[in-house]
Protein backbone atom coordinates (compact mmCIF):
# COMPACT_ATOMS: atom_id res chain seq x y z
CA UNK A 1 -82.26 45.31 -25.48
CA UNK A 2 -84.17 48.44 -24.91
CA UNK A 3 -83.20 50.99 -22.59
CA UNK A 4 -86.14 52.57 -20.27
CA UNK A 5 -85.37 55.94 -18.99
CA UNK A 6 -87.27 57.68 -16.27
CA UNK A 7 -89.64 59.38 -18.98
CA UNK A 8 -90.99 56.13 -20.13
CA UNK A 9 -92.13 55.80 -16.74
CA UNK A 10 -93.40 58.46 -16.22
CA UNK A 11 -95.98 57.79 -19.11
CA UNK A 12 -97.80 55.36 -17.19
CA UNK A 13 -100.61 55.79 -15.69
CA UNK A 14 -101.71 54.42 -12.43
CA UNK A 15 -105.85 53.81 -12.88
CA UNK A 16 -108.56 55.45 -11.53
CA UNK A 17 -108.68 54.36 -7.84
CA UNK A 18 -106.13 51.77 -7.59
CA UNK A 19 -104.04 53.70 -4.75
CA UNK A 20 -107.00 54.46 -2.70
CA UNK A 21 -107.76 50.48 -3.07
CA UNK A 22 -103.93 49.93 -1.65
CA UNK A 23 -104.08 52.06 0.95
CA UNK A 24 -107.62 50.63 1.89
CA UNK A 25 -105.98 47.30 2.19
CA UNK A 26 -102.81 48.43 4.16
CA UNK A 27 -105.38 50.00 6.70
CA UNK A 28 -107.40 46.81 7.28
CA UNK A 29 -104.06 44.40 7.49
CA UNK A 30 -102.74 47.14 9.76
CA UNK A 31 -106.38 47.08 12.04
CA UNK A 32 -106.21 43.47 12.01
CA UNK A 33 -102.79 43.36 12.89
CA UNK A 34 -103.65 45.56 16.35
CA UNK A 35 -106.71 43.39 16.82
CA UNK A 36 -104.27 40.19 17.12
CA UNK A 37 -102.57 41.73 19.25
CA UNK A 38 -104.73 42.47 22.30
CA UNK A 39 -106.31 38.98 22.31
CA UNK A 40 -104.69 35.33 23.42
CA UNK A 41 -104.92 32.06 24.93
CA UNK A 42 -103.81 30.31 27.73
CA UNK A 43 -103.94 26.64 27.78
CA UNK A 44 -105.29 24.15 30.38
CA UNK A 45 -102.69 23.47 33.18
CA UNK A 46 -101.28 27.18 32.61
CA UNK A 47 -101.66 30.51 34.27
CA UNK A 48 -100.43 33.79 32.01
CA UNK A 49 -98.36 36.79 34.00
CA UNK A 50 -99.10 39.59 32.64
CA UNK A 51 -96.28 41.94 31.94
CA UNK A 52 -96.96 45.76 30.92
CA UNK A 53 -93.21 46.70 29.14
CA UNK A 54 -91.61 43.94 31.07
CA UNK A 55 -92.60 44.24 34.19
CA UNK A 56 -94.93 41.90 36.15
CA UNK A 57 -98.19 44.33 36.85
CA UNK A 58 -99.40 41.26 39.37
CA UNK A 59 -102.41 40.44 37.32
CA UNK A 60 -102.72 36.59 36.26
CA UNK A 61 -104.57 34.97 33.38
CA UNK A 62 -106.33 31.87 34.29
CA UNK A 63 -107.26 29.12 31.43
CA UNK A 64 -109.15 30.24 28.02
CA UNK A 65 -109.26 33.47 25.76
CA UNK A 66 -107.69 37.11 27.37
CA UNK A 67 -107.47 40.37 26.16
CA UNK A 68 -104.26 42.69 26.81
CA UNK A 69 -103.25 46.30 25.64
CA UNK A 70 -101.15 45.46 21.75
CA UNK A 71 -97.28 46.28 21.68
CA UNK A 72 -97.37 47.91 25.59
CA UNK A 73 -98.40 43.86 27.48
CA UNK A 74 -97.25 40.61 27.01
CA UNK A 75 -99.10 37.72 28.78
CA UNK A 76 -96.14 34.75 29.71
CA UNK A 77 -97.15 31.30 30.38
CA UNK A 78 -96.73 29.04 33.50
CA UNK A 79 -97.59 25.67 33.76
CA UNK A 80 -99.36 24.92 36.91
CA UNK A 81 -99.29 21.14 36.27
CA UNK A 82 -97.65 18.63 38.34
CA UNK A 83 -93.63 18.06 37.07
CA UNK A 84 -91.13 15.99 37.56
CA UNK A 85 -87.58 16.73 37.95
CA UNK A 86 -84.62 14.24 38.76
CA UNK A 87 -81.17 14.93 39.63
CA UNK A 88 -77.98 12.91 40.75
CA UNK A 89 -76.66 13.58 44.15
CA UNK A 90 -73.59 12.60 46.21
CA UNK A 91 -72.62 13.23 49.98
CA UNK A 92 -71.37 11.54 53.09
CA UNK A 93 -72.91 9.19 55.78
CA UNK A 94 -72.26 10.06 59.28
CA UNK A 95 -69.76 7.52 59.39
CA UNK A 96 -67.94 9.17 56.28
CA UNK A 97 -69.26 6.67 53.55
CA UNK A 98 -69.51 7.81 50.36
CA UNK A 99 -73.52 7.63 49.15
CA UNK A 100 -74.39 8.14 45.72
CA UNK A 101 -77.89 8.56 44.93
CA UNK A 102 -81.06 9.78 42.48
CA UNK A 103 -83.73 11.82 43.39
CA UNK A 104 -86.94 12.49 41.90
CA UNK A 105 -88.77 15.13 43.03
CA UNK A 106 -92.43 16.16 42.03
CA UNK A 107 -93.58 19.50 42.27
CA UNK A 108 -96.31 21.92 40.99
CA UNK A 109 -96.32 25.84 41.18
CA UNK A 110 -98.71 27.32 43.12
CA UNK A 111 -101.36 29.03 40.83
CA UNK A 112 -101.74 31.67 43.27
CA UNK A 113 -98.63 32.96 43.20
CA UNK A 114 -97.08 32.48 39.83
CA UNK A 115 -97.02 36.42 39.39
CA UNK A 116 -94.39 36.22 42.07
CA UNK A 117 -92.36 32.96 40.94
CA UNK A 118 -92.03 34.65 37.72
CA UNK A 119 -91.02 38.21 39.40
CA UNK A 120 -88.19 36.25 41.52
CA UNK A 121 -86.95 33.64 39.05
CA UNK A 122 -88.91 33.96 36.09
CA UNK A 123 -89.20 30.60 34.31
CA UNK A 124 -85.59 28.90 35.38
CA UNK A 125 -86.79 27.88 38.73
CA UNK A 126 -85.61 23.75 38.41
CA UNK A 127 -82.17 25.57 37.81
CA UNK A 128 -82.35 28.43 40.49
CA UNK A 129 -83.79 26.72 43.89
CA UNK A 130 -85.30 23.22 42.84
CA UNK A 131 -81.69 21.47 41.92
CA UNK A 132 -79.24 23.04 44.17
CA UNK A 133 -81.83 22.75 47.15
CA UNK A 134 -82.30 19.16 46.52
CA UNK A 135 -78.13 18.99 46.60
CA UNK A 136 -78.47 20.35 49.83
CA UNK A 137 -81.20 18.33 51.36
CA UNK A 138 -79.53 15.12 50.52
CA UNK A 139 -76.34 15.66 52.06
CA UNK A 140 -78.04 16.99 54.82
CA UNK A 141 -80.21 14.40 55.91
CA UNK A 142 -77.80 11.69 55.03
CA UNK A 143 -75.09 13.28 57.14
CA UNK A 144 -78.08 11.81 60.22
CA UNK A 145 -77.30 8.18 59.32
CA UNK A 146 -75.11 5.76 59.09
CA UNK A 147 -74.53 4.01 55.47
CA UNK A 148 -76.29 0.91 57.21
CA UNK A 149 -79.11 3.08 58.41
CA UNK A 150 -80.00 4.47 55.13
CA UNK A 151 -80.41 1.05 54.00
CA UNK A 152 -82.69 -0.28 56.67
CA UNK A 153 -84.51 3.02 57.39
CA UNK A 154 -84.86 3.78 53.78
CA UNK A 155 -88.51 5.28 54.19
CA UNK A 156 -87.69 7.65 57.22
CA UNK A 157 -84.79 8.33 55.43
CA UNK A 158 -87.29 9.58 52.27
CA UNK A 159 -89.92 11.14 55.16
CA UNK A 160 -87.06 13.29 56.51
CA UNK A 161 -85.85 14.23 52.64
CA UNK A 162 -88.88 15.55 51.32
CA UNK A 163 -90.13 17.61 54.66
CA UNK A 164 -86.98 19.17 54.47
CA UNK A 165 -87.15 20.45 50.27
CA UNK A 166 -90.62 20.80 51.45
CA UNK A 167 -89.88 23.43 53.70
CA UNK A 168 -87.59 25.28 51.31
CA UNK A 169 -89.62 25.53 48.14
CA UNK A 170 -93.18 26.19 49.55
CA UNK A 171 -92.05 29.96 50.53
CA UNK A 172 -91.23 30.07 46.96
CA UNK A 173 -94.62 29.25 45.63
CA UNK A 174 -93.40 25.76 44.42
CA UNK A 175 -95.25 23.12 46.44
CA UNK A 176 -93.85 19.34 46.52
CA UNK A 177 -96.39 16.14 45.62
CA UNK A 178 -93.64 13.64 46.17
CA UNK A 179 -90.54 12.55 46.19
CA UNK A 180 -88.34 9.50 45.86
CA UNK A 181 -85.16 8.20 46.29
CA UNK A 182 -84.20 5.89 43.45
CA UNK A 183 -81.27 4.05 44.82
CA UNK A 184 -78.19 4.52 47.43
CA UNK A 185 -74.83 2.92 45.92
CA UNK A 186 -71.48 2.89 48.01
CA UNK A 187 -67.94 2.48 47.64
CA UNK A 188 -67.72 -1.86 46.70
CA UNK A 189 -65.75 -2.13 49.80
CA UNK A 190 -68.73 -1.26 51.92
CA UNK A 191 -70.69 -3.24 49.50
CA UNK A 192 -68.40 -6.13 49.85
CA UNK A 193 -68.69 -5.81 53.77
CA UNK A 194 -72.69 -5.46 53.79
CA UNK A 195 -73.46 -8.53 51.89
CA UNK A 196 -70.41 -10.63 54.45
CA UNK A 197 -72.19 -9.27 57.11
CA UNK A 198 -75.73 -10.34 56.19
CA UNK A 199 -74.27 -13.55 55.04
CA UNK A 200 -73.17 -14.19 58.60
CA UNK A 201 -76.17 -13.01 59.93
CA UNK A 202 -78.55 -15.55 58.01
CA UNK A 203 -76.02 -18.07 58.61
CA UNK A 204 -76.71 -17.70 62.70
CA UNK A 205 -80.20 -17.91 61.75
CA UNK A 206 -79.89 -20.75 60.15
CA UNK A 207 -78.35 -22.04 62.87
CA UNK A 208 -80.51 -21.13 65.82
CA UNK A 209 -83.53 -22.73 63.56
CA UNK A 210 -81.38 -25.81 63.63
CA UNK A 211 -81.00 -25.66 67.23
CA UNK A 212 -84.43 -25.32 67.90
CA UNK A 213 -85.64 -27.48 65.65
CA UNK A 214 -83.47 -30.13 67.36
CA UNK A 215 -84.51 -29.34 70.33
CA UNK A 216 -88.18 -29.24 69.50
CA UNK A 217 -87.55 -32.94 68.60
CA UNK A 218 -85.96 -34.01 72.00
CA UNK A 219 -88.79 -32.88 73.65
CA UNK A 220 -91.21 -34.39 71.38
CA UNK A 221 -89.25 -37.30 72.44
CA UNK A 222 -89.60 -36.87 75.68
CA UNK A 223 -93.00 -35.96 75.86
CA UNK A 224 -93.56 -39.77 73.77
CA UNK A 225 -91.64 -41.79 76.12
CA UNK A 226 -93.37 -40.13 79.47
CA UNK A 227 -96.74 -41.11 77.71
CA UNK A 228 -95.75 -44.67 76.65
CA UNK A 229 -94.42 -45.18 80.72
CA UNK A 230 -97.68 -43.95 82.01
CA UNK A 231 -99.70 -46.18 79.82
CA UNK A 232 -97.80 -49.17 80.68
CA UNK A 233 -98.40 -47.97 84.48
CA UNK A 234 -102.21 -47.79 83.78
CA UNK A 235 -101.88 -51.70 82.27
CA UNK A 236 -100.35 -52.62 84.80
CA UNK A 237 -102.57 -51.29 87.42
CA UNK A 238 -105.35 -52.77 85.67
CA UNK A 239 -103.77 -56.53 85.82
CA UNK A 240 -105.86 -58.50 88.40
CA UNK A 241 -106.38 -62.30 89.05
CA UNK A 242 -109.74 -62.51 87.12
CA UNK A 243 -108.34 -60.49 84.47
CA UNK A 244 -105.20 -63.39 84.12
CA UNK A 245 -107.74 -66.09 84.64
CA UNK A 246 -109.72 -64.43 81.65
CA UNK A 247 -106.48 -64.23 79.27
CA UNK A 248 -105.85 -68.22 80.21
CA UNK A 249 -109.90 -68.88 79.20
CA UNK A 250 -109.10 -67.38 76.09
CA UNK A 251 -106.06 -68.79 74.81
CA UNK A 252 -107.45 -71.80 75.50
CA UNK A 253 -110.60 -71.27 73.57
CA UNK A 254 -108.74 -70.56 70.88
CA UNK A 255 -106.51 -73.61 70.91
CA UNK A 256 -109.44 -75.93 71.05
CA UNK A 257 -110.98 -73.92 67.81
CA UNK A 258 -108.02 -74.74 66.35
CA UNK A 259 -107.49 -78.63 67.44
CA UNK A 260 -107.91 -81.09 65.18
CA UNK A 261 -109.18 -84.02 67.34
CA UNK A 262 -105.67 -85.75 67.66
CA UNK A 263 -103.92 -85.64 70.84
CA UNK A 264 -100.74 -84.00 71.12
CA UNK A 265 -97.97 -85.27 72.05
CA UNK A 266 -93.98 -85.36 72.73
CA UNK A 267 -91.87 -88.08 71.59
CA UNK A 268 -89.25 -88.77 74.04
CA UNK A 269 -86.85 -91.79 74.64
CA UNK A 270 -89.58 -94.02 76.62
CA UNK A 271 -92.38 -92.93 73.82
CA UNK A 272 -95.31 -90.46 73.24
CA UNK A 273 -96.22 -88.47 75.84
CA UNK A 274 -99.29 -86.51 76.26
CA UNK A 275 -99.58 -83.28 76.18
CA UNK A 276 -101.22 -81.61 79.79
CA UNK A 277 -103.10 -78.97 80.25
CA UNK A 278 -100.51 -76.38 82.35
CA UNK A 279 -103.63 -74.25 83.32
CA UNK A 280 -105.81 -77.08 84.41
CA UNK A 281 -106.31 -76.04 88.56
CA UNK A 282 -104.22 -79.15 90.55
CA UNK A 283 -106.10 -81.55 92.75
């Protein structure tokens, strides 16, 4: 294999215009480089901080194309959407039960003031404020109730919660939509001793519905036999002479529809007897 030695080399030629063509093209990728450089984008739902050499200069980008100074700003992005952020959380009812709990809180920075969120906590504000406030708030307002209460007052229990974080974060530029407690869960002793205790309680219900139900039908009773006695008074009341002499009419109406021309009669030891007429008058 041939050896080249620096005099070989320095027998070629470079041709006629070639490094003013190089240099040419390292100028425009150079120009076009800069030009990137002082234009961006922020997306919908974001705001940009603008930073000049790292520090926030309080100017904010809203949505679409921007234009900053190359190498000396930097725009950095902050979503201004609505988020969601859920953490576990345990503390003690005011009479000392152990709750257990998830919250999910939603929250959305304030576009107004992102400059300053980012100046204060940059972009780790769910770490910074949002989790260990909501650790706070929870054992907080549960230490107001007891274990029972935060079962049957659930949605004050929620009202009081999220005024409270509310109160925190909006000084911080981070304003709460909602927020919502998934689920309390106690030690299975208390457990045990809520659902004995609601047992008995529907168990007295039940019981009290029997009562009343019983006694709904002794007065029903009641009220039946004092009607049927005041009828029979009003019958009776109504029974006059003519009104017997009219019942004896009838019935014997209809035994003569029914008679068949033969005489009735009773066969006793001295023979037939006729039959007489108990409601003819006497002579």
């Amino acid at each position: 294999m041939r050896e080249y030695s620096t005099d070989d080399f320095r027998e070629i030629k470079m041709p006629p215009g070639l490094g003013k063509k190089i240099i040419a093209v390292g100028g425009l990728i150079a120009v076009l480089i800069v030009l990137a450089g002082t234009v961006g984008t922020v997306g919908a739902g974001q705001r940009g901080v603008l930073l000049r050499f790292g520090a926030v200069t309080g100017a904010v980008k809203d949505e679409g194309l921007y234009f900053k100074i190359p190498f000396a700003e930097k725009v950095a992005l902050m979503s201004t959407q609505i988020q969601k952020y859920s953490a576990p959380a345990s503390s003690s009812s005011k009479d000392l039960q152990v709750v257990a709990t998830e919250v999910t809180l939603n929250y959305q920075l304030d576009p107004s003031r992102v400059g300053e969120t980012y100046r204060n906590m940059r972009q780790d504000y769910e770490s910074r404020v949002i989790q260990p406030f909501i650790q706070e708030a929870v054992k907080s307002t549960t230490a107001n109730f007891d274990a029972e209460q935060l079962i049957t007052r659930r949605p004050q229990v929620k009202d009081e919660l999220q005024a409270l974080i509310t109160k925190r974060l909006a000084p911080l530029g981070i304003g709460v939509i909602e927020l919502s407690i998934t689920d309390f869960r106690f030690t299975q002793v208390f457990q045990d001793s809520i659902e004995a205790k609601v047992r008995a309680v529907q168990q007295a219900l039940e019981a009290e519905n029997a009562l009343k139900r019983v006694q709904f039908e002794a007065q029903q009773a009641i009220v039946k036999a004092q009607a049927e006695a005041k009828g029979l008074e009003l019958q009776k009341a109504q029974i006059t002479a003519q009104l017997l002499e009219l019942r004896q009419i009838e019935v014997q109406r209809a035994a003569v529809e029914k008679w068949n021309g033969v005489m009735p009669s009773v066969v006793t030891s001295g023979g037939p007897v006729p039959m007489l007429d108990v409601f003819a008058p006497r002579r």
